[in-house]
Protein backbone atom coordinates (compact mmCIF):
# COMPACT_ATOMS: atom_id res chain seq x y z
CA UNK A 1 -2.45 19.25 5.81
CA UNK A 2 -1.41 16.20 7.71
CA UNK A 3 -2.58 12.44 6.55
CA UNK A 4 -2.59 9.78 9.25
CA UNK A 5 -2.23 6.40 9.23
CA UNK A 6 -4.19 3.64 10.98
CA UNK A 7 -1.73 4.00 14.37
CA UNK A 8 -3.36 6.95 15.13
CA UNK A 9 -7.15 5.47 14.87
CA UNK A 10 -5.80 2.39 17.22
CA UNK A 11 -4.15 5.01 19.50
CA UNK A 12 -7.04 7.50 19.78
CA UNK A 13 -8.97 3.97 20.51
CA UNK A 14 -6.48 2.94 22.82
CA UNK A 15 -6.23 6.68 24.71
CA UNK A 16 -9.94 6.84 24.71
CA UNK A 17 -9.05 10.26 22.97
CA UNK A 18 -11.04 9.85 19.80
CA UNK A 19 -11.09 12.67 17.30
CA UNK A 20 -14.40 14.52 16.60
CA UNK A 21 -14.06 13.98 12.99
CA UNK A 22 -12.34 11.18 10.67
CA UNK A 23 -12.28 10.79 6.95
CA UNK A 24 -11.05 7.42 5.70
CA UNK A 25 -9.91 6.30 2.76
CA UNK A 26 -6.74 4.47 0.78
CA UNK A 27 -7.11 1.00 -1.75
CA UNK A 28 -7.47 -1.51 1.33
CA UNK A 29 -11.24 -1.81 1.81
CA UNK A 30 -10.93 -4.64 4.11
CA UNK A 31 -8.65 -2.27 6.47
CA UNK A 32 -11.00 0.67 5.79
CA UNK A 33 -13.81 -0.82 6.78
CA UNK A 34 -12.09 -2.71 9.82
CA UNK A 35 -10.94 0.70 10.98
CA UNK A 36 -14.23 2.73 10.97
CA UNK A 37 -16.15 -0.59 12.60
CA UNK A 38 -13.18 -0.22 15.68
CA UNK A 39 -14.09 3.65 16.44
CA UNK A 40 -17.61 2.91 15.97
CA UNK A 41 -17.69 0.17 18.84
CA UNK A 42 -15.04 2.07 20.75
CA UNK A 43 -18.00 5.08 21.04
CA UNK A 44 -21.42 3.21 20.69
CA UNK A 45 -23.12 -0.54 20.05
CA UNK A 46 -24.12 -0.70 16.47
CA UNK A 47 -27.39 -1.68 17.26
CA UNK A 48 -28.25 1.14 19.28
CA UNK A 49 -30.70 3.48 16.97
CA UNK A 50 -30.47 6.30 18.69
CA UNK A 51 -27.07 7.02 19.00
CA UNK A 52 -25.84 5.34 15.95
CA UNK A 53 -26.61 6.61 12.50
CA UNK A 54 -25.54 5.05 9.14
CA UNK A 55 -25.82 7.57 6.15
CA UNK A 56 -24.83 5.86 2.16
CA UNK A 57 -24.04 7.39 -1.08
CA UNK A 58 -26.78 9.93 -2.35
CA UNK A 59 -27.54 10.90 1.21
CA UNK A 60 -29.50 14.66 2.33
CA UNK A 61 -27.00 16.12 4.22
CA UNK A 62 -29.12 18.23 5.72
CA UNK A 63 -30.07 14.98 7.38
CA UNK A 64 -26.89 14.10 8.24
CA UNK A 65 -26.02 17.55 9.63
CA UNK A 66 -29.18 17.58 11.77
CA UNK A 67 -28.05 13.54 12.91
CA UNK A 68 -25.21 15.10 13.83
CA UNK A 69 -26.57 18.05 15.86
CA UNK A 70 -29.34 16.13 18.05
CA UNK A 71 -27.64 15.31 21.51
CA UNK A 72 -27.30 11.45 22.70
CA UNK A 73 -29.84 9.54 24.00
CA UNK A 74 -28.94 7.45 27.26
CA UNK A 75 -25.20 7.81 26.44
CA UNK A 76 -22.23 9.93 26.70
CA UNK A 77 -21.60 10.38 22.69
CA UNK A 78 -23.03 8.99 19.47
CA UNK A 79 -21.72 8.40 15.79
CA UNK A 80 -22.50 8.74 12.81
CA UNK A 81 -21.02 6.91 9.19
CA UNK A 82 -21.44 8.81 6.08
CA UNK A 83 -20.04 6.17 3.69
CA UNK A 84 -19.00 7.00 0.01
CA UNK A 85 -20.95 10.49 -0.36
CA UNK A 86 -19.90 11.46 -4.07
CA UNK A 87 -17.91 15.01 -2.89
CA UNK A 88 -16.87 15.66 -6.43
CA UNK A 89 -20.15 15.94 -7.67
CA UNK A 90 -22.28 17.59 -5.56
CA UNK A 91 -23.79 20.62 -5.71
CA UNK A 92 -21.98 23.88 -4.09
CA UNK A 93 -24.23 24.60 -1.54
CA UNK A 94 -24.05 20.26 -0.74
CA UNK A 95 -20.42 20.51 -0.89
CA UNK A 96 -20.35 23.76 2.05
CA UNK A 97 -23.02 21.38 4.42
CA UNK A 98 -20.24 18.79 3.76
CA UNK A 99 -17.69 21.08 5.06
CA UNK A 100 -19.41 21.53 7.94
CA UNK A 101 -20.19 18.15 8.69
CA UNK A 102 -16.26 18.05 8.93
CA UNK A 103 -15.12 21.15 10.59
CA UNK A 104 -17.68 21.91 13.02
CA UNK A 105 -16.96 20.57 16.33
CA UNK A 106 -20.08 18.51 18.22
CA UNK A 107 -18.46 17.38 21.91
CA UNK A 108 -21.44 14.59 21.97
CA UNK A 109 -20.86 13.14 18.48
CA UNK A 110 -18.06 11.38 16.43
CA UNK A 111 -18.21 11.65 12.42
CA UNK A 112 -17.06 8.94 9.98
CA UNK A 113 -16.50 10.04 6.35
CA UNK A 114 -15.49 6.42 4.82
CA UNK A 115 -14.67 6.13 1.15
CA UNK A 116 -14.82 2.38 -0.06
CA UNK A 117 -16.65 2.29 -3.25
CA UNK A 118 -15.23 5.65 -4.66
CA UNK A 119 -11.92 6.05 -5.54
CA UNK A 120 -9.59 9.13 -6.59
CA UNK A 121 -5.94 9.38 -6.86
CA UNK A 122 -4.80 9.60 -2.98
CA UNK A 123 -0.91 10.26 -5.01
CA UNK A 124 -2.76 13.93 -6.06
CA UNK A 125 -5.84 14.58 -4.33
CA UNK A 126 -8.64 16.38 -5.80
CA UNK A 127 -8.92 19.86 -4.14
CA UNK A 128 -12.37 19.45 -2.69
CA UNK A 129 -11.19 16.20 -0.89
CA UNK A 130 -8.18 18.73 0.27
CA UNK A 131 -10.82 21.33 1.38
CA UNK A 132 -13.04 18.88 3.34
CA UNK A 133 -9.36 17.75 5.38
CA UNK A 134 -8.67 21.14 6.06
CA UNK A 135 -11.74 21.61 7.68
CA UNK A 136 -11.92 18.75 9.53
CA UNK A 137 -7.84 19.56 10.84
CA UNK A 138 -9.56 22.46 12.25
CA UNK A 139 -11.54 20.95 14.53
CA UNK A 140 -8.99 18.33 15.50
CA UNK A 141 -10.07 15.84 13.45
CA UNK A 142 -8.19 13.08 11.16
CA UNK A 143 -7.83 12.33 7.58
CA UNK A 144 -6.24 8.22 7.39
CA UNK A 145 -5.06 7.22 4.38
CA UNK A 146 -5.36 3.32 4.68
CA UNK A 147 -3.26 1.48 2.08
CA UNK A 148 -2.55 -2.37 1.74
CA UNK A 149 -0.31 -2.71 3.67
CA UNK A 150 3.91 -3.98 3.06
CA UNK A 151 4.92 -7.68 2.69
CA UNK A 152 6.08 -7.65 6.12
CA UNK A 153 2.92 -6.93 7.61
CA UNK A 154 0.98 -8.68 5.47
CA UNK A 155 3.07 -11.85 6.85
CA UNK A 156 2.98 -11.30 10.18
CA UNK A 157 -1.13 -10.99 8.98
CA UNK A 158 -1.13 -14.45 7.29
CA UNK A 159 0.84 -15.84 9.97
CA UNK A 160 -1.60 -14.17 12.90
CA UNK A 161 -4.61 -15.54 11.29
CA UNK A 162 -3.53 -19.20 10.67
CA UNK A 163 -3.06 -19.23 14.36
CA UNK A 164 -6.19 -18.02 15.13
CA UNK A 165 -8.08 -20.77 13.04
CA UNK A 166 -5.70 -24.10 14.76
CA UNK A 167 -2.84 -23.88 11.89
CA UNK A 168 0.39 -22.48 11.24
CA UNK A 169 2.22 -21.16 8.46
CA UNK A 170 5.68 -20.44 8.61
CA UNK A 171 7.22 -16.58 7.17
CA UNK A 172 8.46 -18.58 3.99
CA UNK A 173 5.22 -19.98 3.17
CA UNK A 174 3.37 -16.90 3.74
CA UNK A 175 5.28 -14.70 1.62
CA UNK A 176 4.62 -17.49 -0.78
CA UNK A 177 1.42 -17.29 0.09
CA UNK A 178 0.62 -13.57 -0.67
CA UNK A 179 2.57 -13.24 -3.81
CA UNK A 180 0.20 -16.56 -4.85
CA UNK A 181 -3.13 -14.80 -3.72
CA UNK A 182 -3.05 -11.17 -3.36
CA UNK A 183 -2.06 -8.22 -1.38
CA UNK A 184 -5.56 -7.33 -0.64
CA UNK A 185 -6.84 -8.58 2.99
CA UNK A 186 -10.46 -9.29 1.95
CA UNK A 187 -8.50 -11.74 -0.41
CA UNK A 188 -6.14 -12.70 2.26
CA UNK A 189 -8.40 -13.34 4.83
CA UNK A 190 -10.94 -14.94 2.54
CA UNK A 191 -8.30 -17.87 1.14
CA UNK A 192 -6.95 -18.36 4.65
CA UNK A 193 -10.53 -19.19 5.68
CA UNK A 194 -10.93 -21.57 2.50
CA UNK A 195 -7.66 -23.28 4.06
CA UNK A 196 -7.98 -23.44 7.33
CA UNK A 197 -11.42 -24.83 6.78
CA UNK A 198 -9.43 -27.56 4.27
CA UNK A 199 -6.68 -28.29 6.73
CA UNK A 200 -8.55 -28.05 10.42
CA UNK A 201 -5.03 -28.55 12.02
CA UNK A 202 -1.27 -28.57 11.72
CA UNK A 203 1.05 -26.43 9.12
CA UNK A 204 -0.30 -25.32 5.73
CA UNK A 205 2.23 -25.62 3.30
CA UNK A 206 2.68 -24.59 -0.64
CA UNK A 207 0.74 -27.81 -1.91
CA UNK A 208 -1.80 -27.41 0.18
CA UNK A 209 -1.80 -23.41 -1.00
CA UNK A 210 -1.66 -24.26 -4.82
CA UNK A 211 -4.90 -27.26 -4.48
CA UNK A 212 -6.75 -25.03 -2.46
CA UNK A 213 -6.37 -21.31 -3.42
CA UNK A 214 -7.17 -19.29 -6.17
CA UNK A 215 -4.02 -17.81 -8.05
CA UNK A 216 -3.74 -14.35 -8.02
CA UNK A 217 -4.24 -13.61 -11.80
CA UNK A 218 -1.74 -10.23 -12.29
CA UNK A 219 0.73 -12.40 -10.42
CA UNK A 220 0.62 -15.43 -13.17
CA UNK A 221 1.19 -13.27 -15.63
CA UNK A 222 4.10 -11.36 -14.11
CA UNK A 223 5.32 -15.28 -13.69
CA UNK A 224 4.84 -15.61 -17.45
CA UNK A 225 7.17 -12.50 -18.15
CA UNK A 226 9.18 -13.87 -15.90
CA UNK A 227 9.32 -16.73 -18.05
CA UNK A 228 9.97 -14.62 -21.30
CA UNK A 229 13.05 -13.18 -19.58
CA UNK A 230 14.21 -17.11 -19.38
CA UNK A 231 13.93 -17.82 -22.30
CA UNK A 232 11.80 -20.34 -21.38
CA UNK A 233 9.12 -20.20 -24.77
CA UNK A 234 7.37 -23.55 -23.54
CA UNK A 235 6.92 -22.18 -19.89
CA UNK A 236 5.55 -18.81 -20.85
CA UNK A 237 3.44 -20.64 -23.69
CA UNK A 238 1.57 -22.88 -20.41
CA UNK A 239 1.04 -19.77 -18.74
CA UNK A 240 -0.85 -17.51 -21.46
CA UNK A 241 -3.10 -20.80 -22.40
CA UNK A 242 -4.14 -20.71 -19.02
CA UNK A 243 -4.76 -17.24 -18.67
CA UNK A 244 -7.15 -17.22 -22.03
CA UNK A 245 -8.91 -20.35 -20.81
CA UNK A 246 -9.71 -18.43 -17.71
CA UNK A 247 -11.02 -15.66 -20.55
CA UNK A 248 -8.46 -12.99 -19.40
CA UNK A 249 -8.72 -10.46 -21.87
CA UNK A 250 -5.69 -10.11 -24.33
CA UNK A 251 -5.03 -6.51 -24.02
CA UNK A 252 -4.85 -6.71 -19.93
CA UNK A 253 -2.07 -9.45 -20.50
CA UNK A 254 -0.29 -7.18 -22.54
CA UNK A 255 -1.13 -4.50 -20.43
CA UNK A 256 1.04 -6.23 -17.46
CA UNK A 257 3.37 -7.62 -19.43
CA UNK A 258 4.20 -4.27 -20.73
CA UNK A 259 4.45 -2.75 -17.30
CA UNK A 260 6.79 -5.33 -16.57
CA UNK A 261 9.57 -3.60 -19.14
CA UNK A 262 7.73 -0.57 -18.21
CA UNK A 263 9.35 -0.91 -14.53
CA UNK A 264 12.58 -2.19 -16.19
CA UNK A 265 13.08 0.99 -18.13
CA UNK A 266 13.01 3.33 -14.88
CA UNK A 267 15.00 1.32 -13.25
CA UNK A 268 17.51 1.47 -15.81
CA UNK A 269 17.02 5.41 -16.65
CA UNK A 270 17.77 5.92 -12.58
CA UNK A 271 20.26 3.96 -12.26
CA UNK A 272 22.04 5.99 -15.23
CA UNK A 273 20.52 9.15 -13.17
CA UNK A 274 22.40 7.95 -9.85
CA UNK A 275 18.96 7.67 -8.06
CA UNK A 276 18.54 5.10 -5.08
CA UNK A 277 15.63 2.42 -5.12
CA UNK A 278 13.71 4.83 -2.56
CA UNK A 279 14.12 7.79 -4.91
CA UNK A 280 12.76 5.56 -7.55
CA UNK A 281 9.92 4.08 -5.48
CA UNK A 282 9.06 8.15 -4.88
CA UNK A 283 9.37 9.64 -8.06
CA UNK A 284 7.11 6.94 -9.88
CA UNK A 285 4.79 6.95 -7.12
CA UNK A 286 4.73 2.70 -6.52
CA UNK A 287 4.19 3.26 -2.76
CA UNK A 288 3.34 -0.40 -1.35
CA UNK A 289 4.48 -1.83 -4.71
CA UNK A 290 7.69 -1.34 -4.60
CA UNK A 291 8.77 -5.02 -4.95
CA UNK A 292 8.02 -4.11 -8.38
CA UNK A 293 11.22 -2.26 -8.73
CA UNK A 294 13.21 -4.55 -7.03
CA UNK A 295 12.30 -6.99 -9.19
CA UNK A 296 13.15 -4.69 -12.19
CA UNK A 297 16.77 -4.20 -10.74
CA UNK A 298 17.15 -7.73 -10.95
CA UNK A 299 16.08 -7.97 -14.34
CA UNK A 300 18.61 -5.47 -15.82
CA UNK A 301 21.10 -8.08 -15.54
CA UNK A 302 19.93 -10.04 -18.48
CA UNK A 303 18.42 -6.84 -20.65
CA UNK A 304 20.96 -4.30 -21.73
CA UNK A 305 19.43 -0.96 -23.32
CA UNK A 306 19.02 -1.76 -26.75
CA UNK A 307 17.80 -5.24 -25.45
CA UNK A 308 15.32 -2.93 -23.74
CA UNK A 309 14.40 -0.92 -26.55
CA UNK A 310 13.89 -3.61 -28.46
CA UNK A 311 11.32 -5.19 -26.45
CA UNK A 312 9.13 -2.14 -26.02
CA UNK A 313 8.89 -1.76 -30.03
CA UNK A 314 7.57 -5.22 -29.94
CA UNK A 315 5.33 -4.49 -27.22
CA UNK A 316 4.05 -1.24 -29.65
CA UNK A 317 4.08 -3.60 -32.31
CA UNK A 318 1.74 -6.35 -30.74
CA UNK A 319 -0.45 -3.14 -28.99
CA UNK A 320 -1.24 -1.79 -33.16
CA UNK A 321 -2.29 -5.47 -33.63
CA UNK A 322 -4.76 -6.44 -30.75
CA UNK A 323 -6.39 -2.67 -31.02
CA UNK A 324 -6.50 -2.70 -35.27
CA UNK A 325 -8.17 -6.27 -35.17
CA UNK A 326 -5.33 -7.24 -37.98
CA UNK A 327 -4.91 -10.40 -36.40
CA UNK A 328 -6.44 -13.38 -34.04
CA UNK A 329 -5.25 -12.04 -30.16
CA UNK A 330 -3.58 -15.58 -29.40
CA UNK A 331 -1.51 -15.52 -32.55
CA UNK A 332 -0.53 -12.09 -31.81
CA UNK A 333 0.61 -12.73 -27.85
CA UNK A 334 2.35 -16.07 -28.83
CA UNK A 335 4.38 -14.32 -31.54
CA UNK A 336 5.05 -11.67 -29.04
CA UNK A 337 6.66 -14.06 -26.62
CA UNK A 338 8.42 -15.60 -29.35
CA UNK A 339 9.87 -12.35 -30.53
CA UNK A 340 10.56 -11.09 -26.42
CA UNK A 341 12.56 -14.54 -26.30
CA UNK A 342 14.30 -13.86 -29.03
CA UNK A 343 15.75 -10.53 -28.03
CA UNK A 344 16.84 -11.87 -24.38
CA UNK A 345 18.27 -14.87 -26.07
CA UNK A 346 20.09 -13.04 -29.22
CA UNK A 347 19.93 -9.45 -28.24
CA UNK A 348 18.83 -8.54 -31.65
CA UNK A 349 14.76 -7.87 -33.22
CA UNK A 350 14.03 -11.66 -34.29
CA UNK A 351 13.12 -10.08 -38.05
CA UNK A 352 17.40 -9.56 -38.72
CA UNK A 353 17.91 -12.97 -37.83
C-alpha cells in the first residue's frame, strides 16, 4: 500500500497522466483542497454541469456510481468530487459501492475522494480507509496524504506570497512569522492577506507582524513555558493573564504546558536509550512537529531527571486540582508556575524549602 504525496498530483498534472482515482487526505485543509481544485481544472471547467459532478457528506452512492458511469458530454473526460463521505459508518453494502467507486477503472472519468471535515489517525489508519486504497492501487489510482507542510517550505510559502501581493519578507522574518501565526496555510495565507493589505508596499517586518496579526495561541503558551524554564515568574505571569483574558480554558493551558515536559521526558529517556533525533521524531510519531523535540533537547540543559520528575508531579498535582474543582483555576496555574520556577531555580519540590 503506497501513500503519495502532493509531487505526484503536480506531476500527473504536469505529465497530463492523471490517475483514474485519488483519495486525499492529511491535517492541511488549505493544501487538500488546493490539490483536488488543480486536478479538477487540469480535466474539466468547474462550471461545466455535465462533466463535473460535486457529491458531499451523506451522499447515495448509487448516485455517485451511476455519475461516474455516464460517458462525457462534449469532452474528452469528466470528474467527479465525493468530499467527506463518512466510510466508517456506512452501511456494508454502502461501504462495497464505495469500493467500487475506487477500484473500478472508467477511461472517461477521474474520481476525487477528499477528506477535509473528517479526520482519523493517518499515523494508524482505520482498515476500511486501508481497504478503499487498496482498491483504488488496483486500478492505478493514488492515495495523498497531504500534511502541513516543514518550516522550510512554509518559508519559502510566506516569502512567495508577500511577493505576489507588492511586499517582501525576508527568511528571518518569516520563520518569525509562522512560529507567531501558525503552521496551517489557511492561517498563513489569511494573515499575509491582512498584511499585505496593511502595508501595500515595501518589507514587512516583526512590528508590523505583532500590530497586525493574530498570535498563534498554542505558540504563547509554549512562550510562557518557555518562560517557566527562565525562571522568569513575572514573564510567565503576563503571559497566562493574557491567555485567560482571551478565555482560554485552564485545562488546555495545562494541557500544553504539560506536553512541553511531556516532549522533555522522551527526549531525555532516548537520549539515555542512544536514539538519534530522527529515531525520536519516528517512534513518537511528531512527523511535521518535530521542532518540538528539538526544542526539548535544548531544554535538558537546564532540567536534570529528578528536576524532571519533579515537574511532572506538579503538573499531576495542579491536573487533581482544575478537574476536582478544589480550587479557583487561576490560583491553581499561578501556583503551578511558581512551584515549576522553583524546581528549575532550586532543583528541589518548593514544599522542602
Amino acid at each position: 500500500m503506497a501513500i503519495c504525496n502532493e509531487s505526484h498530483i503536480k506531476n500527473d498534472i504536469k505529465m497530463s497522466a492523471l490517475a483514474p482515482c485519488y483519495i486525499i487526505f492529511g491535517n492541511d485543509g488549505y493544501l487538500k483542497r488546493q490539490n483536488a481544485e488543480s486536478i479538477i481544472k487540469s480535466v474539466v471547467d468547474t462550471d461545466d454541469i455535465f462533466n463535473f459532478q460535486k457529491f458531499v457528506g451523506e451522499a447515495s452512492l448509487q448516485e455517485v456510481y451511476d455519475a461516474k458511469e455516464q460517458l462525457p458530454l462534449m469532452a474528452d473526460k469528466k470528474c467527479i468530487l465525493l468530499e467527506d463521505y463518512d466510510f466508517a459508518d456506512c452501511s456494508a453494502d454502502d461501504f462495497e459501492r464505495l469500493l467500487k467507486i475506487c477500484g473500478e477503472k472508467n477511461e472517461d472519468c477521474i474520481v476525487i475522494l477528499l477528506y477535509t471535515a473528517i479526520e482519523f489517525d493517518t499515523k494508524k489508519l482505520p482498515e476500511r480507509f486501508k481497504k478503499m486504497i487498496e482498491a483504488a492501487e488496483k486500478c492505478g489510482g493514488r492515495a495523498v496524504l497531504i500534511n502541513h507542510r516543514q518550516t522550510g517550505e512554509l518559508v519559502k510559502t510566506v516569502t512567495s506570497a508577500c511577493e505576489k501581493r507588492g511586499c517582501s519578507m525576508t527568511n528571518e522574518v518569516a520563520r518569525f512569522f509562522i512560529d507567531y501565526v501558525s503552521t496551517d496555510i489557511d492561517i498563513i495565507i489569511n494573515e499575509i492577506e491582512k498584511l499585505c493589505a496593511y502595508k501595500k508596499s515595501g518589507n514587512i517586518d516583526r512590528e508590523t507582524i505583532k500590530k497586525i496579526c493574530i498570535r498563534n495561541i498554542e505558540q504563547s503558551i509554549y512562550d510562557l513555558s518557555a518562560k517557566i524554564l527562565q525562571k522568569d515568574v513575572g514573564g510567565a505571569i503576563m503571559i497566562l493573564d493574557e491567555l485567560l483574558y482571551m478565555r482560554i480554558k485552564p485545562i488546555m493551558l495545562l494541557t500544553t504546558i504539560s506536553s512541553v515536559y511531556v516532549d522533555v521526558l522522551r527526549a531525555y529517556a532516548s537520549k539515555k536509550a542512544g536514539k538519534t533525533m530522527a529515531e525520536v521524531v519516528n517512534d513518537f510519531g511528531y512527523g511535521t512537529r518535530a521542532f518540538l523535540i528539538e526544542k526539548a533537547i535544548k531544554n535538558l540543559s537546564v532540567l536534570t531527571e529528578k528536576q524532571i520528575k519533579l515537574s511532572l508531579n506538579e503538573l499531576c498535582r495542579a491536573d487533581g486540582m482544575l478537574k476536582s474543582f478544589s480550587g479557583e483555576d487561576r490560583v491553581v496555574l499561578e501556583e503551578l508556575i511558581v512551584r515549576l520556577s522553583y524546581i528549575v531555580s532550586k532543583g528541589e519540590s518548593i514544599d522542602k524549602a
